[in-house]
C-alpha atoms as a PDB file:
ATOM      1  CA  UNK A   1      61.942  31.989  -4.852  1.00  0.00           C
ATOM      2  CA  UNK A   2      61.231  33.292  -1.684  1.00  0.00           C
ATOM      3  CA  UNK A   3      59.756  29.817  -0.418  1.00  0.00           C
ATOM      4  CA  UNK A   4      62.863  28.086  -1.568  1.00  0.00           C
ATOM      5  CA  UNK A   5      64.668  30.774   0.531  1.00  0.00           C
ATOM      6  CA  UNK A   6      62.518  29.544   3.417  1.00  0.00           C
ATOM      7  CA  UNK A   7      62.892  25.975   2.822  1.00  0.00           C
ATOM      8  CA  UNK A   8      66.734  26.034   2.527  1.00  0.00           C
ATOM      9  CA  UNK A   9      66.702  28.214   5.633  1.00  0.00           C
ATOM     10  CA  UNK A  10      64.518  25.537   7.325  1.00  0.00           C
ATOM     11  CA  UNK A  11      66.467  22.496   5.762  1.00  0.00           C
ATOM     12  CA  UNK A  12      69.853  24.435   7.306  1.00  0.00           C
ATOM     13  CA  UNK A  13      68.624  24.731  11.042  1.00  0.00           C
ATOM     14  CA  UNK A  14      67.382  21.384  10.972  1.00  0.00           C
ATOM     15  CA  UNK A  15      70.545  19.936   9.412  1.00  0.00           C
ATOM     16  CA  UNK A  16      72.738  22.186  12.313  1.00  0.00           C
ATOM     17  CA  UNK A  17      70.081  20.936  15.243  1.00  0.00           C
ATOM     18  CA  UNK A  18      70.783  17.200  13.797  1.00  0.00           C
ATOM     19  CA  UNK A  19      74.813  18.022  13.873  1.00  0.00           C
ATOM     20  CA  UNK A  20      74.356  19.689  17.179  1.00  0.00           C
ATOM     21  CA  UNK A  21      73.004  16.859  18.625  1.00  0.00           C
ATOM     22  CA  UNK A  22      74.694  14.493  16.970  1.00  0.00           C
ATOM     23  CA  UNK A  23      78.317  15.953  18.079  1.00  0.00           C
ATOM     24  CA  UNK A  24      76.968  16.428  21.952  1.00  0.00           C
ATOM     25  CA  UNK A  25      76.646  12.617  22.103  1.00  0.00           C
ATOM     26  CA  UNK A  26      80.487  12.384  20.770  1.00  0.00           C
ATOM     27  CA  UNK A  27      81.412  14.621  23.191  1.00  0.00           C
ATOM     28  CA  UNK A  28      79.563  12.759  25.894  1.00  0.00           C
ATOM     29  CA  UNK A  29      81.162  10.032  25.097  1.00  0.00           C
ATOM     30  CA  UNK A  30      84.550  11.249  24.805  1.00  0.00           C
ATOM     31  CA  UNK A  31      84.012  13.114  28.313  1.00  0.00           C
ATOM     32  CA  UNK A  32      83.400   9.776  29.770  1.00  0.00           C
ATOM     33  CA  UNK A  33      85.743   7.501  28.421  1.00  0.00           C
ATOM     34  CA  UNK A  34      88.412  11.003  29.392  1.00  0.00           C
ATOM     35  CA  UNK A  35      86.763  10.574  32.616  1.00  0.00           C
ATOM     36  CA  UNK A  36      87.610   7.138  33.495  1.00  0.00           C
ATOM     37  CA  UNK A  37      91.060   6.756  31.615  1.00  0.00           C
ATOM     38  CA  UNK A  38      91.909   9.261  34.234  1.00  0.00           C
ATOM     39  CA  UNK A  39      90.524   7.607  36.735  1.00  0.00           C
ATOM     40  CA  UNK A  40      92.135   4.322  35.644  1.00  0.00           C
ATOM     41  CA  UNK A  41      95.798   6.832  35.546  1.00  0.00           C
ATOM     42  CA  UNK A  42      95.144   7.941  39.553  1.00  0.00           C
ATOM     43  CA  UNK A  43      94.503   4.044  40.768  1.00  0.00           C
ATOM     44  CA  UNK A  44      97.725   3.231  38.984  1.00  0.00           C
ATOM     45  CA  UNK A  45      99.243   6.227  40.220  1.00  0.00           C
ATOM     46  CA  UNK A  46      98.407   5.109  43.665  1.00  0.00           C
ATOM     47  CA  UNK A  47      99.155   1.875  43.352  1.00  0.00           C
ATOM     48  CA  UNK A  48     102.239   2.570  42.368  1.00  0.00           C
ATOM     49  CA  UNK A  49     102.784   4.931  45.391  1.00  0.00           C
ATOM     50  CA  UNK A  50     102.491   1.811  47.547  1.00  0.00           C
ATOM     51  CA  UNK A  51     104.354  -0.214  46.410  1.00  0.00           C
ATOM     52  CA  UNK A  52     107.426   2.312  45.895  1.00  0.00           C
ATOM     53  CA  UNK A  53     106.537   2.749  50.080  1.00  0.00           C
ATOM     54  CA  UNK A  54     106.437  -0.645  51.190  1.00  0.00           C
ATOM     55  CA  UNK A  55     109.874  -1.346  49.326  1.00  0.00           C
ATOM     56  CA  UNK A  56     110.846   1.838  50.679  1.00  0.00           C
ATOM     57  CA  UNK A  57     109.903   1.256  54.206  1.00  0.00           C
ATOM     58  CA  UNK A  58     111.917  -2.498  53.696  1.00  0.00           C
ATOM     59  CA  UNK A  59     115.273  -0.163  52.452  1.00  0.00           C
ATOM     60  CA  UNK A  60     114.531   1.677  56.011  1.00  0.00           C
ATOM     61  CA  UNK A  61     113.905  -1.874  58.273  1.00  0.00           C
ATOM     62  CA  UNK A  62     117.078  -3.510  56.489  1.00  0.00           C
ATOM     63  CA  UNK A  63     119.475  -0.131  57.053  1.00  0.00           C
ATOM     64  CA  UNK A  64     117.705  -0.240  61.205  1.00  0.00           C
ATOM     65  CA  UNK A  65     118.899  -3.628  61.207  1.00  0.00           C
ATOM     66  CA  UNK A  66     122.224  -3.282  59.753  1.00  0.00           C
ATOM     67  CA  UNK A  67     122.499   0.174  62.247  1.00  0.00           C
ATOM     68  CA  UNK A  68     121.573  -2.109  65.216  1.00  0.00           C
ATOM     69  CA  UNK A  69     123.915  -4.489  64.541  1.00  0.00           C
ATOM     70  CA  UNK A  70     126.307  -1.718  64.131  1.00  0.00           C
ATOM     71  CA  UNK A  71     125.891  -0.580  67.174  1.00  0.00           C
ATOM     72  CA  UNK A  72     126.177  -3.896  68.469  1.00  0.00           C
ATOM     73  CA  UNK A  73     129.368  -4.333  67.399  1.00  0.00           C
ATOM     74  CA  UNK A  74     130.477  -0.984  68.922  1.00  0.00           C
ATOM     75  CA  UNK A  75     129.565  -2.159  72.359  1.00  0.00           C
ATOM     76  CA  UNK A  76     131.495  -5.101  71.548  1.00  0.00           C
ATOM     77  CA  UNK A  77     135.011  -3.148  70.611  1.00  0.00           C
ATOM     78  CA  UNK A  78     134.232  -0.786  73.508  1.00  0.00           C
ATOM     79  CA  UNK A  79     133.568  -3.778  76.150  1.00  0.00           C
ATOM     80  CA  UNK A  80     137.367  -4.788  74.277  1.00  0.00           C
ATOM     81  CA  UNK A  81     138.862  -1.333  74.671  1.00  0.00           C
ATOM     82  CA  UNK A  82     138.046  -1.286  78.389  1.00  0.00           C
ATOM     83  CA  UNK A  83     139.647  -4.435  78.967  1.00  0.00           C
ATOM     84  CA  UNK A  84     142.290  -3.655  76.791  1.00  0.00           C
ATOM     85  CA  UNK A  85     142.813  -0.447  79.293  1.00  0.00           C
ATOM     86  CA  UNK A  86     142.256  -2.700  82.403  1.00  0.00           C
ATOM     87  CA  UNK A  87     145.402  -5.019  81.105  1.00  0.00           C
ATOM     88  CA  UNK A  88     147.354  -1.936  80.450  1.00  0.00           C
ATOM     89  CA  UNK A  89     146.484  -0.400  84.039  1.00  0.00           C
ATOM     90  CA  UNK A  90     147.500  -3.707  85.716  1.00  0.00           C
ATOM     91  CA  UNK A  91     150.764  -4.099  83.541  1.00  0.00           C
ATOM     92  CA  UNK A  92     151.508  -0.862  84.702  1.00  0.00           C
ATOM     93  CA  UNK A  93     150.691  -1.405  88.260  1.00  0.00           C
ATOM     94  CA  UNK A  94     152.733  -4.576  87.714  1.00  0.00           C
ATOM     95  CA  UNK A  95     155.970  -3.050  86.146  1.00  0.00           C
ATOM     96  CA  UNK A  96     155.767  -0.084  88.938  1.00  0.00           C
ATOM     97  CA  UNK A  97     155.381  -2.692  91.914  1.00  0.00           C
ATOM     98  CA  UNK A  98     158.660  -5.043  90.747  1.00  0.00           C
ATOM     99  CA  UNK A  99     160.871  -1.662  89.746  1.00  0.00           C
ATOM    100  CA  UNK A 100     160.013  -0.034  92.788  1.00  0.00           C
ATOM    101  CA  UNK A 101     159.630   3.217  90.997  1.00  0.00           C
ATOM    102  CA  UNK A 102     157.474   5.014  88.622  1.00  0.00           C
ATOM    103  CA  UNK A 103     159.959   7.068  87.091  1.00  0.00           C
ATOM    104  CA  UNK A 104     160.058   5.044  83.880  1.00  0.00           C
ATOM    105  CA  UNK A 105     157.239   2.983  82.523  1.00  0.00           C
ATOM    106  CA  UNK A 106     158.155  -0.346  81.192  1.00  0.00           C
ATOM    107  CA  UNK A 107     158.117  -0.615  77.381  1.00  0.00           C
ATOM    108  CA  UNK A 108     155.472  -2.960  77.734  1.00  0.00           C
ATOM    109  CA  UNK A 109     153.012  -0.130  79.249  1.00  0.00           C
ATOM    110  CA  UNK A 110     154.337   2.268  76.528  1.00  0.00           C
ATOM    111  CA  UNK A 111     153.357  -0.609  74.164  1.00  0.00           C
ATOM    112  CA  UNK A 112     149.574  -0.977  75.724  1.00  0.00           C
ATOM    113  CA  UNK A 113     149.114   2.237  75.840  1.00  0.00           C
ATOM    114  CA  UNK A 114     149.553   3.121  72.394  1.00  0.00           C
ATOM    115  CA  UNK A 115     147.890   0.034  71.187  1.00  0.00           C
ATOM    116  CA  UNK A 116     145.292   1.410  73.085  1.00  0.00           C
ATOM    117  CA  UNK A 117     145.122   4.950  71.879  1.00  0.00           C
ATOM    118  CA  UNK A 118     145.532   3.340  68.028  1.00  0.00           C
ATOM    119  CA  UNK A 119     142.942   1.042  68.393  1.00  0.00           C
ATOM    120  CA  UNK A 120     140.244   3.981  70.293  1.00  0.00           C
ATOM    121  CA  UNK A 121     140.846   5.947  67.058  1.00  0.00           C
ATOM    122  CA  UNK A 122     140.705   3.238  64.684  1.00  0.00           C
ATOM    123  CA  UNK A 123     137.590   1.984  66.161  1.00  0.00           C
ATOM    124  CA  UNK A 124     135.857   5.197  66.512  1.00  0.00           C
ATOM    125  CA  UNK A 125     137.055   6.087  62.674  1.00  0.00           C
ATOM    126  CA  UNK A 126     135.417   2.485  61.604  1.00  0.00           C
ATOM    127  CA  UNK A 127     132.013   3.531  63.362  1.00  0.00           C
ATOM    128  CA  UNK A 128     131.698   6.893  61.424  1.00  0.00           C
ATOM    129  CA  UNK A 129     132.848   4.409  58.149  1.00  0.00           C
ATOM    130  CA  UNK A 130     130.286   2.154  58.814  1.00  0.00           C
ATOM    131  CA  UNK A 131     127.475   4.339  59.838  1.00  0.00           C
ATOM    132  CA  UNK A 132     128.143   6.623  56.551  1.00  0.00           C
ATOM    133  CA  UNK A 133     128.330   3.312  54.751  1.00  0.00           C
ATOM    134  CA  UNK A 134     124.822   2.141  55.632  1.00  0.00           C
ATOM    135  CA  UNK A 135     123.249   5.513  55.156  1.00  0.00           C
ATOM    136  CA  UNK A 136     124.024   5.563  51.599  1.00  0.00           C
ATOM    137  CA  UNK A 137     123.177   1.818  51.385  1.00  0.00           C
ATOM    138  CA  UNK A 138     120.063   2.551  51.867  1.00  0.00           C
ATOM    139  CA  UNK A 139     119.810   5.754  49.803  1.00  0.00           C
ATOM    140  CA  UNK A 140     121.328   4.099  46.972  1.00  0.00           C
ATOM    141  CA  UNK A 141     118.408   1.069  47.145  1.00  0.00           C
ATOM    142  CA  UNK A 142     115.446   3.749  48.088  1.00  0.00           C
ATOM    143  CA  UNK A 143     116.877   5.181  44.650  1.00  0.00           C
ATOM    144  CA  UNK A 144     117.122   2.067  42.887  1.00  0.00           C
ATOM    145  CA  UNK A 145     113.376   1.605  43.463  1.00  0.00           C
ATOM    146  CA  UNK A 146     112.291   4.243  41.870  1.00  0.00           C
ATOM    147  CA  UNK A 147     113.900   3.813  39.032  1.00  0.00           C
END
């Protein structure tokens, strides 16, 4: 009896060394293929990163372009609103020198100068429009990408 005792007792250790060793390999194994699905995840990770910058950094070129031309167009209405106050100076010069007096402006000076004063406003209230415009232009297409 006590020999079978031994030999069970024998047969059990080397049946749990044989497990042991057996399940380390698994585990191996599963550490390594763990190991480089993870390292497959951070490349695409990455990868993904870049492109969501590049197309990101396009949003930002595009909205710098539209801004530039923006601000092209601003020089424009200002170059307009200067002339528009040099025509208004000289129509006032003009009705002042044939009345003889500047006690009344002529309606047509009344006229340019609240064309002009309309036009300043609407001008400046079309930049702010425009510039707010393209801002979230570009927000709404940095959003877009990540989507």
């Amino acid at each position: 009896m006590r020999t079978a005792i031994i030999v069970g007792a024998i047969a059990t250790v080397l049946a749990w060394n044989i497990n042991t060793v057996r399940y380390e390999g698994k585990i191996s194994q599963l550490r390594a293929e763990q190991a480089e699905a993870l390292s497959l995840a951070h490349a695409r990770a990455r990868q993904q990163e870049r492109e969501w910058a590049t197309k990101i950094e396009e949003v930002k070129s595009e909205a710098r372009e539209q801004v530039g031309r923006l601000e092209r167009d601003i020089d424009d209405a200002e170059r307009m609103h200067s002339e528009l106050a040099d025509a208004a100076r000289r129509a006032a010069e003009s009705a002042a020198s044939s009345c003889g007096s500047e006690a009344a402006p002529a309606p047509s000076v009344v006229c340019a100068d609240l064309l002009e004063s309309v036009d300043r406003r609407a001008g400046q209230l079309a930049e702010e429009a425009d510039r707010r415009r393209v801002a979230g232009a570009a927000c709404e297409a940095a959003y877009d990408l990540l989507l």
